[in-house]
N, C-alpha and C. Protein backbone atom coordinates (compact mmCIF):
# COMPACT_ATOMS: atom_id res chain seq x y z
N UNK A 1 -0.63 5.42 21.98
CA UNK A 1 0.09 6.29 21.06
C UNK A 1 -0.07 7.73 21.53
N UNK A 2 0.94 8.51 21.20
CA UNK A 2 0.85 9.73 21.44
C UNK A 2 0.17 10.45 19.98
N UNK A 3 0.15 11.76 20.95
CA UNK A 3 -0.16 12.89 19.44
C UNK A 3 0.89 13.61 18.47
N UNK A 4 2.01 12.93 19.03
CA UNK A 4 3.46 13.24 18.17
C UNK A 4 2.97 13.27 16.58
N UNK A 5 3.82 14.37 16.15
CA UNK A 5 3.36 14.14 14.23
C UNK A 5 3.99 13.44 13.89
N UNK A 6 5.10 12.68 14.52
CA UNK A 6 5.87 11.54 13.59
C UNK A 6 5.42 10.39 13.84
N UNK A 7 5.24 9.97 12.60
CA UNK A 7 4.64 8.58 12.77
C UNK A 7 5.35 7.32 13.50
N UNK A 8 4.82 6.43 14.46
CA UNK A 8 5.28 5.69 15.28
C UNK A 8 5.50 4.24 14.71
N UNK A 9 6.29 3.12 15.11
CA UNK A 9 6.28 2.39 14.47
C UNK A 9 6.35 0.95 15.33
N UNK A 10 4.92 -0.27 14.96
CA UNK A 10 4.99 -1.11 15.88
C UNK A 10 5.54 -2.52 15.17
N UNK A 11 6.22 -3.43 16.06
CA UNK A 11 7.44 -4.14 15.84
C UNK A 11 5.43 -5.71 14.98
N UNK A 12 5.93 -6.39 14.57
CA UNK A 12 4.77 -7.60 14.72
C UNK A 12 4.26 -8.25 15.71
N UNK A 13 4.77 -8.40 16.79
CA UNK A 13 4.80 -8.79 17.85
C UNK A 13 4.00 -8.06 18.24
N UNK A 14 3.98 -6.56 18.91
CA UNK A 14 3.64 -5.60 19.35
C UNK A 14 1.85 -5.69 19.16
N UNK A 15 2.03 -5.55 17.42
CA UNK A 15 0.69 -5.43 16.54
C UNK A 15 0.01 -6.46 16.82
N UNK A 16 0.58 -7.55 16.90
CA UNK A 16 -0.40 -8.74 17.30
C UNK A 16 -1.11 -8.69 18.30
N UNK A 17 -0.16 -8.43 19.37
CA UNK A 17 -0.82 -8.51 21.10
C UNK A 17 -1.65 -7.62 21.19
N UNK A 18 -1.74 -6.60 20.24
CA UNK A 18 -2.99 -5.31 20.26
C UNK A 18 -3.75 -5.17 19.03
N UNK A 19 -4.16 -6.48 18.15
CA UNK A 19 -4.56 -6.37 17.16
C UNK A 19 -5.97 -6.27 17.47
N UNK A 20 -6.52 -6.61 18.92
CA UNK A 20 -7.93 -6.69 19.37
C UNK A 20 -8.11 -5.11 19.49
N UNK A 21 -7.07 -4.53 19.88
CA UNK A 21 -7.88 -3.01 20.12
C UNK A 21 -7.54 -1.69 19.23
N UNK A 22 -6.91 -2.20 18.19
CA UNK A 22 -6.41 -1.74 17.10
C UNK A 22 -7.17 -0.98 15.70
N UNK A 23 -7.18 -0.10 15.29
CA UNK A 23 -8.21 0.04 13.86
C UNK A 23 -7.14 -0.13 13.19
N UNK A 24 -7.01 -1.38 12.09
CA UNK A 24 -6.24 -1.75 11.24
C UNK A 24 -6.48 -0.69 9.52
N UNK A 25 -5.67 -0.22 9.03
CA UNK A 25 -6.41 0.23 7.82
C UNK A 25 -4.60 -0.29 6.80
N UNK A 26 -4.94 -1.08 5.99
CA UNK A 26 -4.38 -1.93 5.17
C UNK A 26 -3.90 -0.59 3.42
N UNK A 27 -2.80 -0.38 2.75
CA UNK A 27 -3.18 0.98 2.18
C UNK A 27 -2.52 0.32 0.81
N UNK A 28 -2.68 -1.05 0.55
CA UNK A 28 -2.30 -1.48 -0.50
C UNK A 28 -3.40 -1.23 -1.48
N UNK A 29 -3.07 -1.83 -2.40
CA UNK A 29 -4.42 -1.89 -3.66
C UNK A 29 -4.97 -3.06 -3.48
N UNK A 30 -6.89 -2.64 -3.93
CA UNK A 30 -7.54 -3.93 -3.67
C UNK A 30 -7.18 -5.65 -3.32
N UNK A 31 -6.07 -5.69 -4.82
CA UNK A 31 -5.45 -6.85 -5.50
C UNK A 31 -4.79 -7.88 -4.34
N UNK A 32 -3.82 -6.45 -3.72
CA UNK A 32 -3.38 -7.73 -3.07
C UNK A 32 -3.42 -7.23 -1.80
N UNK A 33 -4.58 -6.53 -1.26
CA UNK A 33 -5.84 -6.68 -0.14
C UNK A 33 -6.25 -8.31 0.18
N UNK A 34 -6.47 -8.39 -1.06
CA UNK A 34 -7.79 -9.67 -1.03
C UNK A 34 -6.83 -11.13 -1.79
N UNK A 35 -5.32 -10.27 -1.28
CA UNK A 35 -3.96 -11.84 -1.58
C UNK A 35 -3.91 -12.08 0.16
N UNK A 36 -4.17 -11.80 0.86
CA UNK A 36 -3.64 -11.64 2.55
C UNK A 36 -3.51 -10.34 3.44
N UNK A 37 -4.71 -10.26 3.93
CA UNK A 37 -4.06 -8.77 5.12
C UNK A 37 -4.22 -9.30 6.20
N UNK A 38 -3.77 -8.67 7.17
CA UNK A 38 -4.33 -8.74 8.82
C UNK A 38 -5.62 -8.89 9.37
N UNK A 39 -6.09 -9.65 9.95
CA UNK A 39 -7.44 -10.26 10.33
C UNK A 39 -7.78 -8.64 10.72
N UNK A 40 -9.26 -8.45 10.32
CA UNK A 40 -9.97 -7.30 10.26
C UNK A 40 -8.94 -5.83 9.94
N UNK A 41 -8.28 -6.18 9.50
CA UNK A 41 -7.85 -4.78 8.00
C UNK A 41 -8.59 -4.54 7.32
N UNK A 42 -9.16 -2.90 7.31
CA UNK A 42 -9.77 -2.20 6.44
C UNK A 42 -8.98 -1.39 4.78
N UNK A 43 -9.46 -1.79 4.07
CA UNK A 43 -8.55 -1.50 2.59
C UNK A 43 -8.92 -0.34 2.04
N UNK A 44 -7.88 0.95 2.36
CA UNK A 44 -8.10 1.97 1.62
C UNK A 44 -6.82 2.49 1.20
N UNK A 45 -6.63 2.17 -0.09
CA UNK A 45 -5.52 2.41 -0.39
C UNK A 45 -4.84 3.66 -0.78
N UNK A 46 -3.73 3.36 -0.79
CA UNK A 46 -2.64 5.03 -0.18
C UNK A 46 -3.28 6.55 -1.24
N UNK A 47 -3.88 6.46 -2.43
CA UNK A 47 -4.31 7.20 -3.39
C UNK A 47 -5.65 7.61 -2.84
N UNK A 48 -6.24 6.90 -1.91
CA UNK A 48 -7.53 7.17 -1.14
C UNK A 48 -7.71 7.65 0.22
N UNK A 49 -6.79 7.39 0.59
CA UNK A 49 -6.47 8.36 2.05
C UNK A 49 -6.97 9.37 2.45
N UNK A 50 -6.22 10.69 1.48
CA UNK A 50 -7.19 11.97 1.81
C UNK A 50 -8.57 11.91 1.56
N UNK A 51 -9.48 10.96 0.57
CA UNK A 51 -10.75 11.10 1.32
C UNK A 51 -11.48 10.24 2.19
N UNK A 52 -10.75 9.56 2.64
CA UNK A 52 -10.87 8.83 4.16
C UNK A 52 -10.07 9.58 5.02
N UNK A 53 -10.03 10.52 5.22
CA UNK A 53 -9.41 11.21 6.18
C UNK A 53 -10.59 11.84 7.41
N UNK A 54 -11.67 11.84 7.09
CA UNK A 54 -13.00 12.07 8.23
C UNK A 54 -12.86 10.61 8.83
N UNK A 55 -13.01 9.89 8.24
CA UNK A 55 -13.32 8.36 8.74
C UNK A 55 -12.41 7.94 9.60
N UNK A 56 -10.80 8.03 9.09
CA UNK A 56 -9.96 7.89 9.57
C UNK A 56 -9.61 8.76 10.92
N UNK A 57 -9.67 9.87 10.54
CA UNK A 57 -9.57 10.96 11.66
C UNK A 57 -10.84 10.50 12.75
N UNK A 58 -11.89 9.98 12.65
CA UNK A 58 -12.76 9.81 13.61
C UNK A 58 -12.07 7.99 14.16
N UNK A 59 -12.06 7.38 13.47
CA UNK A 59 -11.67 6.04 14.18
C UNK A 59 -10.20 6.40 15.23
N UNK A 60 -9.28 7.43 14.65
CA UNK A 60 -8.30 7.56 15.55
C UNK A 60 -8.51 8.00 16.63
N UNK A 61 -10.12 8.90 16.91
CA UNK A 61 -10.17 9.72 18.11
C UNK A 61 -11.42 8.74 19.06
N UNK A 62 -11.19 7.19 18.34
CA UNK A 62 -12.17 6.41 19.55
C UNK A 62 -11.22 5.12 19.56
N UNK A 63 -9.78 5.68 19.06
CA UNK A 63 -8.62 4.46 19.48
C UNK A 63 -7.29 4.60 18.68
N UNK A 64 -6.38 3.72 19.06
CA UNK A 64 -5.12 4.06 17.65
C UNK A 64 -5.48 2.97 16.55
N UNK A 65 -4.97 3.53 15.42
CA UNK A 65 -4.95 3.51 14.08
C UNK A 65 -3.33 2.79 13.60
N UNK A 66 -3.75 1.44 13.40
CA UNK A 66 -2.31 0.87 12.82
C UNK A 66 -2.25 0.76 11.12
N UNK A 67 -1.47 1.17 10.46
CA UNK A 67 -1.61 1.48 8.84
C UNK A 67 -0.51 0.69 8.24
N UNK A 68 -0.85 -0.18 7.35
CA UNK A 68 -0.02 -1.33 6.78
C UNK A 68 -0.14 -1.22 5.44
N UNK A 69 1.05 -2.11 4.64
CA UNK A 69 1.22 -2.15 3.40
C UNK A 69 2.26 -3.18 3.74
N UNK A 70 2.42 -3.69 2.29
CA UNK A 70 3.45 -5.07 1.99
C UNK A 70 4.64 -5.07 2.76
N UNK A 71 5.72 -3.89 2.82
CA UNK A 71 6.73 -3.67 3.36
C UNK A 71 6.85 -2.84 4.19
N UNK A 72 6.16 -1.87 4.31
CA UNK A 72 6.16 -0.28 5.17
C UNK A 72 6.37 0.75 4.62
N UNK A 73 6.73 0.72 3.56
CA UNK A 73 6.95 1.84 2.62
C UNK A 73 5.77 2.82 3.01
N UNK A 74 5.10 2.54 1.64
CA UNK A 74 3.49 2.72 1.62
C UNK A 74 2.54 3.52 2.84
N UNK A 75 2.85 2.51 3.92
CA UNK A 75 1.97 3.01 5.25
C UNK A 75 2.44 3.90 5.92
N UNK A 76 4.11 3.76 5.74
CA UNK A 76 5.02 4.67 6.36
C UNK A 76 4.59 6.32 5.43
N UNK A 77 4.66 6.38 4.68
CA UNK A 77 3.81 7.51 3.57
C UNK A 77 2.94 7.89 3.62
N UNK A 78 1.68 7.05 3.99
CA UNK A 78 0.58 7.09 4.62
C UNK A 78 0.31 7.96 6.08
N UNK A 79 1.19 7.49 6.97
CA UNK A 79 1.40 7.83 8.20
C UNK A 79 1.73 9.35 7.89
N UNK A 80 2.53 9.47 7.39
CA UNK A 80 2.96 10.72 7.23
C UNK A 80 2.18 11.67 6.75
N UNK A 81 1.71 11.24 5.61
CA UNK A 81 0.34 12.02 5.66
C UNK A 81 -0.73 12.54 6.19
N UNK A 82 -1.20 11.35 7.04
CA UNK A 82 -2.24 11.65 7.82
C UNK A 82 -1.52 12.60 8.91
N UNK A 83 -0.44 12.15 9.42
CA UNK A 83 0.22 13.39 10.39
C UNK A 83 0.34 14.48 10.09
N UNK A 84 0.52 14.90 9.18
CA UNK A 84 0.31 16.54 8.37
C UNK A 84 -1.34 16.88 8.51
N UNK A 85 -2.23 16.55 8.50
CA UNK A 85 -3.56 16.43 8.96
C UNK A 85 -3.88 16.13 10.59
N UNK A 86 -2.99 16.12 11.47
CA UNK A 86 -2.99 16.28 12.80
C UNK A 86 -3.32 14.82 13.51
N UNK A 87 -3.81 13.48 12.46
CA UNK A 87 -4.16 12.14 12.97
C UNK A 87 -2.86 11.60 13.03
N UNK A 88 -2.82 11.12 14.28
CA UNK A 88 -1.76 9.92 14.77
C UNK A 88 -1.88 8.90 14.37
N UNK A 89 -1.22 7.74 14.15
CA UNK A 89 -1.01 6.97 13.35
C UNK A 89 0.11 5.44 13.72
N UNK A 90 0.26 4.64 13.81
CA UNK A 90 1.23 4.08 13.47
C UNK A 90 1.40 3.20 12.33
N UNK A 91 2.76 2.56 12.00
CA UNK A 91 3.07 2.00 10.94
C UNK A 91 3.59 0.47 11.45
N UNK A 92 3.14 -0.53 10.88
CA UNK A 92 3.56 -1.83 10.70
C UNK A 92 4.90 -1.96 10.28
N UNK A 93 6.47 -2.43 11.30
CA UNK A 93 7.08 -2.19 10.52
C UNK A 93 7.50 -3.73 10.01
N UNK A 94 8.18 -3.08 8.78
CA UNK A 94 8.06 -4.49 7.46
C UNK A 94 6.70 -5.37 7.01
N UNK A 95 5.67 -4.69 7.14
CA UNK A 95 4.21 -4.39 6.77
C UNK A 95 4.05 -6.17 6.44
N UNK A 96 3.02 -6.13 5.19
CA UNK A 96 2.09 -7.86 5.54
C UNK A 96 3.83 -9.21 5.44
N UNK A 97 4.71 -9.12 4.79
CA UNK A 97 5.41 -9.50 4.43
C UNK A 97 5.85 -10.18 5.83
N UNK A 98 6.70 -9.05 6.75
CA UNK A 98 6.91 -9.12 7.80
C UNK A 98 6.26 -10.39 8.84
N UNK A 99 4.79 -9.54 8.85
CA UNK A 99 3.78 -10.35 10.07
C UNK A 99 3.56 -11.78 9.15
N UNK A 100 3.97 -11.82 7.82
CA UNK A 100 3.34 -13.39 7.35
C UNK A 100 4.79 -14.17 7.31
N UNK A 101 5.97 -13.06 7.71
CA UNK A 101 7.34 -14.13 7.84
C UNK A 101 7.49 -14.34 9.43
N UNK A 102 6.75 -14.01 10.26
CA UNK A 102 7.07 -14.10 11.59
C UNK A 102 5.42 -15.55 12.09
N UNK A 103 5.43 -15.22 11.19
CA UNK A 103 4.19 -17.05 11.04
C UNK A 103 2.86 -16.53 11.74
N UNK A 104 2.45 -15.34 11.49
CA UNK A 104 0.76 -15.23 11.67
C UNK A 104 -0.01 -15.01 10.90
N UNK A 105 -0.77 -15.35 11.01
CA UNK A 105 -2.33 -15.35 10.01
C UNK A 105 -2.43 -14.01 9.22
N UNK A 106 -2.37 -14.94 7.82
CA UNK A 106 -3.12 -13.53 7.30
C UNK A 106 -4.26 -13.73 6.41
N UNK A 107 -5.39 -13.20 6.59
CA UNK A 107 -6.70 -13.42 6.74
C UNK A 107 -7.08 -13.39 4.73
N UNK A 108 -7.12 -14.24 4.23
CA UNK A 108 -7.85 -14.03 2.89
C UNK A 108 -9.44 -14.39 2.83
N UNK A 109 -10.02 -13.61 2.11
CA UNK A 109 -11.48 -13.33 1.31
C UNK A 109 -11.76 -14.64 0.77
N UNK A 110 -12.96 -15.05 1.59
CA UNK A 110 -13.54 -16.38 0.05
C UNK A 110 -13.05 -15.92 -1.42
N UNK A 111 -13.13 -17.04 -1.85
CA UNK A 111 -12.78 -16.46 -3.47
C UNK A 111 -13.71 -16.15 -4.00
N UNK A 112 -14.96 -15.96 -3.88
CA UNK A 112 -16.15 -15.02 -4.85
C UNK A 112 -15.89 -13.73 -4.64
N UNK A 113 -15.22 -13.35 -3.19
CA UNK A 113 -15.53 -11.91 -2.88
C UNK A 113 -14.24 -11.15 -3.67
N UNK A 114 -13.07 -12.09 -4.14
CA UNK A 114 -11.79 -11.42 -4.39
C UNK A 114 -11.75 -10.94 -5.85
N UNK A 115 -10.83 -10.36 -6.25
CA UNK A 115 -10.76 -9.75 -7.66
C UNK A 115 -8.95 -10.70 -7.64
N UNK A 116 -8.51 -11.07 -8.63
CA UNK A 116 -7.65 -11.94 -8.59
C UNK A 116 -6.08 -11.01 -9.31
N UNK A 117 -5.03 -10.45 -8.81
CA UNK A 117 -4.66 -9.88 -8.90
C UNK A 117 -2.74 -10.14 -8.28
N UNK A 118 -2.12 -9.32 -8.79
CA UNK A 118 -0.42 -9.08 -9.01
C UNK A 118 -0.32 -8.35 -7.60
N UNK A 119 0.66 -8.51 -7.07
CA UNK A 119 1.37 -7.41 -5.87
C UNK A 119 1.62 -6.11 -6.63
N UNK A 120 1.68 -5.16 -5.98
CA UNK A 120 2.33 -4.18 -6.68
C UNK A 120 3.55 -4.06 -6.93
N UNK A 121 4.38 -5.02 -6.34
CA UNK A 121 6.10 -5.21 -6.29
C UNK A 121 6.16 -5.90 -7.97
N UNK A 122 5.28 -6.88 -7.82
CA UNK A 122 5.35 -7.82 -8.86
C UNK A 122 4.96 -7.19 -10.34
N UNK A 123 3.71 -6.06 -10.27
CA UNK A 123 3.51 -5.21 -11.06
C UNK A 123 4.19 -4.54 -11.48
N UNK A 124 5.28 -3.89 -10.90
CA UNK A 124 6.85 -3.19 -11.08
C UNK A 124 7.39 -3.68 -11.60
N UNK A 125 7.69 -5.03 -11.39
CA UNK A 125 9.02 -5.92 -12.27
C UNK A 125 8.03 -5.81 -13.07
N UNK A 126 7.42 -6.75 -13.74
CA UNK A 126 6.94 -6.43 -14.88
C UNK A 126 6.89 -5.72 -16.15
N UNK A 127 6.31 -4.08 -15.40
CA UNK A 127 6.21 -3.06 -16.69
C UNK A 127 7.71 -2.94 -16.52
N UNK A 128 8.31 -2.42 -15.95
CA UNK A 128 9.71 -2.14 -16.10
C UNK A 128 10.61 -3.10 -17.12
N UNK A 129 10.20 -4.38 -16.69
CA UNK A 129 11.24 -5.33 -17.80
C UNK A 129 10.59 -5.69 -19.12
N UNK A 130 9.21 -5.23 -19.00
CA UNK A 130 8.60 -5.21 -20.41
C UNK A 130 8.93 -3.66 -21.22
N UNK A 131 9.16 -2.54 -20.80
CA UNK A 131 9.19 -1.54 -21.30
C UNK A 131 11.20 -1.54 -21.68
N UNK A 132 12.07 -2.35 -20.61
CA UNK A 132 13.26 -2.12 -21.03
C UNK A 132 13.10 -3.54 -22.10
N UNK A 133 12.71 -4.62 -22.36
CA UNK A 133 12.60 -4.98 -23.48
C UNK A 133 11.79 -4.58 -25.05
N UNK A 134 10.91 -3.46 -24.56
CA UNK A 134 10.67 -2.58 -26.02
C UNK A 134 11.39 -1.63 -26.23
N UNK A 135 12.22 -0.85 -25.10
CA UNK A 135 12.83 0.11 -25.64
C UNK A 135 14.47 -0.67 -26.41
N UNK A 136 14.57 -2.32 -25.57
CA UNK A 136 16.39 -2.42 -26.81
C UNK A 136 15.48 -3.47 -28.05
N UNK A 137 14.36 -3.76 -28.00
CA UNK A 137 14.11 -3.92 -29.43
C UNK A 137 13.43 -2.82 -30.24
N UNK A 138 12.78 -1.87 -29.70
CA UNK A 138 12.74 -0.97 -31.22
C UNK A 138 14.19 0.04 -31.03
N UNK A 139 14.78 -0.22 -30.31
CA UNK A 139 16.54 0.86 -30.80
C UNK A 139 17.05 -0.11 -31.80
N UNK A 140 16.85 -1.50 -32.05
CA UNK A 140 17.73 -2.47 -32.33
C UNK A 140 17.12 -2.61 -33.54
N UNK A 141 15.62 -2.62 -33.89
CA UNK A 141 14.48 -2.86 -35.14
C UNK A 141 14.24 -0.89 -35.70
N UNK A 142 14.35 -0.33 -35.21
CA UNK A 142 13.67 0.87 -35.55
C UNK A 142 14.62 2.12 -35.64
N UNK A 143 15.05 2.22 -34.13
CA UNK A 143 15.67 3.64 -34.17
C UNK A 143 16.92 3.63 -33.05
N UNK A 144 17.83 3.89 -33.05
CA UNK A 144 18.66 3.36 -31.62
C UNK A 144 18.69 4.74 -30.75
N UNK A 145 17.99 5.95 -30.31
CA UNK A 145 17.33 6.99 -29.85
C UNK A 145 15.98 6.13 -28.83
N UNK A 146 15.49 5.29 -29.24
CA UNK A 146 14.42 3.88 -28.51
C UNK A 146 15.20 3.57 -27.34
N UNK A 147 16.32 3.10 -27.22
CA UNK A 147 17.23 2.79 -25.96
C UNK A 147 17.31 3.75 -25.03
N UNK A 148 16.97 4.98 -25.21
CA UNK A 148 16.75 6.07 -23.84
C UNK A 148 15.55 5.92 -23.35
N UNK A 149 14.74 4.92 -23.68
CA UNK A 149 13.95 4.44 -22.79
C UNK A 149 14.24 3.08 -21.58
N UNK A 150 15.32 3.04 -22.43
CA UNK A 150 15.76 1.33 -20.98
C UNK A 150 16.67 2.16 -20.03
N UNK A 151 17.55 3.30 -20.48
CA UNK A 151 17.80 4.28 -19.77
C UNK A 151 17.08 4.85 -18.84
N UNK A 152 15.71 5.81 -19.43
CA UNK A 152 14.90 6.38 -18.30
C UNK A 152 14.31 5.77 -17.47
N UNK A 153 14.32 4.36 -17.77
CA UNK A 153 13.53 2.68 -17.06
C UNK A 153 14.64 2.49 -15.96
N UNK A 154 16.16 2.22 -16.04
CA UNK A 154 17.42 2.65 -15.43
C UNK A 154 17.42 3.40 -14.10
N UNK A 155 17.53 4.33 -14.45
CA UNK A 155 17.74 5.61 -14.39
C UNK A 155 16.10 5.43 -12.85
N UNK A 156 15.04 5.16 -13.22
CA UNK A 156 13.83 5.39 -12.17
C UNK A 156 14.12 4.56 -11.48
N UNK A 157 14.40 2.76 -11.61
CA UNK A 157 14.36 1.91 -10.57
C UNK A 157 16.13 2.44 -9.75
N UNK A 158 17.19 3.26 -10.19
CA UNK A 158 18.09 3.71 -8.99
C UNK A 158 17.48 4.57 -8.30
N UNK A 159 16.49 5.91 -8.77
CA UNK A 159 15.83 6.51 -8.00
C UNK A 159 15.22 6.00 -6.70
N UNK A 160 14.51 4.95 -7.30
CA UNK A 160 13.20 4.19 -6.50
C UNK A 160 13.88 3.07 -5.61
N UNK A 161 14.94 2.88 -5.63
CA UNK A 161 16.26 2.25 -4.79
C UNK A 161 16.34 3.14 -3.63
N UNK A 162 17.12 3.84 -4.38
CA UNK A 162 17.49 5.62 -2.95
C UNK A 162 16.80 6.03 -2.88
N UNK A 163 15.57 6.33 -3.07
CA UNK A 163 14.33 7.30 -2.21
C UNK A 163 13.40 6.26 -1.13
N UNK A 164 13.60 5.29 -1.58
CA UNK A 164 12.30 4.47 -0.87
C UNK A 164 10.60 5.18 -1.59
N UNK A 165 10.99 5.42 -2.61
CA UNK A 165 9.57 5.15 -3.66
C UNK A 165 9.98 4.77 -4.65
N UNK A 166 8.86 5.04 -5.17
CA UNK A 166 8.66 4.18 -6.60
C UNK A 166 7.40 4.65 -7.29
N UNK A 167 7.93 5.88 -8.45
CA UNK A 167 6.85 6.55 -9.62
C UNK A 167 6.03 5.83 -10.17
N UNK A 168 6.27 4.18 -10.01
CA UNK A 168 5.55 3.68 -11.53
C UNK A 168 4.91 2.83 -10.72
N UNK A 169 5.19 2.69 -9.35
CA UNK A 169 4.06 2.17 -8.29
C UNK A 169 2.84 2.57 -8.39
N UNK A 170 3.14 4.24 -8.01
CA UNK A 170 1.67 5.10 -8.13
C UNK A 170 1.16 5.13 -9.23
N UNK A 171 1.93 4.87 -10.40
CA UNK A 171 0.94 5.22 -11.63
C UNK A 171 0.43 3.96 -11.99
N UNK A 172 0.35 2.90 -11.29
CA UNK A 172 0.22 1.60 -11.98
C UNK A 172 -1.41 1.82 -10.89
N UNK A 173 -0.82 2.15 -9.58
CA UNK A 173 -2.03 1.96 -8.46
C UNK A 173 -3.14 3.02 -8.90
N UNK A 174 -3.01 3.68 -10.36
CA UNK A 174 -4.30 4.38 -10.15
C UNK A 174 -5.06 3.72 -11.65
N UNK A 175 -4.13 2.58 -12.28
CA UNK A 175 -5.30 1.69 -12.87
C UNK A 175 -6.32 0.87 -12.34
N UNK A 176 -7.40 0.85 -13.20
CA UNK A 176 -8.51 0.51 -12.24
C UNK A 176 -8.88 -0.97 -12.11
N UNK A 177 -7.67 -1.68 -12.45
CA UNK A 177 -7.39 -3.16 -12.13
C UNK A 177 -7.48 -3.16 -10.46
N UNK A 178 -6.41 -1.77 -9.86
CA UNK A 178 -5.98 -1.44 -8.59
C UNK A 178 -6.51 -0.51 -7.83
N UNK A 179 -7.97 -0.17 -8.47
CA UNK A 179 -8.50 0.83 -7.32
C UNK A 179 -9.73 0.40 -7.31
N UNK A 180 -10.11 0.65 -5.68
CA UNK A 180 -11.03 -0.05 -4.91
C UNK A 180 -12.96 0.14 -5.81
N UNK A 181 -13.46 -0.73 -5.91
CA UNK A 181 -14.98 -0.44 -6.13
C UNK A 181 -15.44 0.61 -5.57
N UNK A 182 -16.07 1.19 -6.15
CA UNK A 182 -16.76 2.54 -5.32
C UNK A 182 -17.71 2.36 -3.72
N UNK A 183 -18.50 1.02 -4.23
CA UNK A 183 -19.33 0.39 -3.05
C UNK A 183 -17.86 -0.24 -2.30
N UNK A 184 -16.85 -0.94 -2.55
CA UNK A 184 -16.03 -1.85 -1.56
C UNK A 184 -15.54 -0.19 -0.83
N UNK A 185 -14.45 0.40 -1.53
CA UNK A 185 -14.10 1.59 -0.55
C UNK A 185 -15.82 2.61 0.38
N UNK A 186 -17.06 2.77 -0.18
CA UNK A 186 -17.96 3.20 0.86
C UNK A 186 -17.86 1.98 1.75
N UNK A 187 -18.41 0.88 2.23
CA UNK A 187 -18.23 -0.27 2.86
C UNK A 187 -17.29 0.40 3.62
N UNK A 188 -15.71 0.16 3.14
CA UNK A 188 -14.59 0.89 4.35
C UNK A 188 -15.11 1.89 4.80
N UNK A 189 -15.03 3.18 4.16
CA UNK A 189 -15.65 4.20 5.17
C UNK A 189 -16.61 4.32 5.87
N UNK A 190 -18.02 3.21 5.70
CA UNK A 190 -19.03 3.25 6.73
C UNK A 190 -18.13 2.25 8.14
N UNK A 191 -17.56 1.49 7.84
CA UNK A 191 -17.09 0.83 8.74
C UNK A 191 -16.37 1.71 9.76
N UNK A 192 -15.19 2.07 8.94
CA UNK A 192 -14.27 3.51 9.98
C UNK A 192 -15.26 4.09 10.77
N UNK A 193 -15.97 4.80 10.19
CA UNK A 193 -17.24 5.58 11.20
C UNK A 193 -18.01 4.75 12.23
N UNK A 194 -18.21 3.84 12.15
CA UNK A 194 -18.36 2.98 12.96
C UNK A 194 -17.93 2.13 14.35
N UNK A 195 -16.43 2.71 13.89
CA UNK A 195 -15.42 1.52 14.93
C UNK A 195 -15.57 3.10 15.87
């Protein structure tokens, strides 16, 4: 990899054949960390970044740094970030989804070690179709002023269509269903320092 600030992007194929010399860092939430990542992916997810950014910044300067999430979104965001901070980076593209539709391993946790948990995609549908079903039953039971909430519910998933984010991603990823143990994220960062 170069020192380009734009983040680079490797095909599955690519990632595989260099997964031996690779620092994997995985930027989903715990949950679905420990549903399938990439054999030796480190989990620090995208809300944790900037303070893995020593760790990170040091594993990049004793090799490249491949940064994944479900689709690429995420890592692609990630990437970008850390590139504004001067670390190179690349991105998985079409992230665990991708490498587990192109038929390679993706490495799950005994089940004592896992916390049992929703995708964050799946977490989305969810609140969204639970919040546009409270906002047309209390317009329909209560107040019909209630329905500008299936609107503003509307209204975010076209946003989160055309931007390639998604507001209620991040606010879901900073419940603490979805953020890392204090000891599991140190663990990651002694590791980074390490590689």
């Amino acid at each position: 990899m170069t020192s380009s600030p734009t983040p680079l992007a490797l095909a599955t194929d690519q990632a595989r054949t260099r997964l031996h010399e690779l620092t994997v860092i995985d930027v989903r939430t715990p949950a679905e960390y420990a549903s399938g990542h990439l054999p030796g992916a480190l989990n620090v997810p995208l809300g944790r970044i900037r303070r893995a950014l020593p760790e990170i910044r040091h594993a990049a300067g004793r090799g490249d740094v491949l940064v994944v999430c479900a689709s690429g979104a995420r890592s692609e965001s990630a990437c970008k970030l850390l590139a504004e901070q001067g670390v190179t980076t690349a991105t998985l593209v079409g992230g665990t989804g991708a490498w587990a539709a192109e038929g390679h391993d993706l490495h799950t946790p005994a089940a004592c070690d896992t916390r049992a948990g929703w995708s964050m995609e799946r977490q989305v549908r969810f609140t969204a179709g639970s919040l546009v079903l409270l906002g047309l039953l209390l317009g329909l039971l209560v107040h019909p002023a209630f329905q500008l909430l299936t609107v503003g519910i509307a209204g975010g998933l076209v946003f989160s269509a055309l931007t390639n984010t998604c507001g209620m991603a991040v606010v879901l990823g900073t419940l603490p269903h979805n953020r890392p143990r204090a000891a599991d994220l140190d663990a990651t960062l002694a590791a980074l320092r390490n590689r």
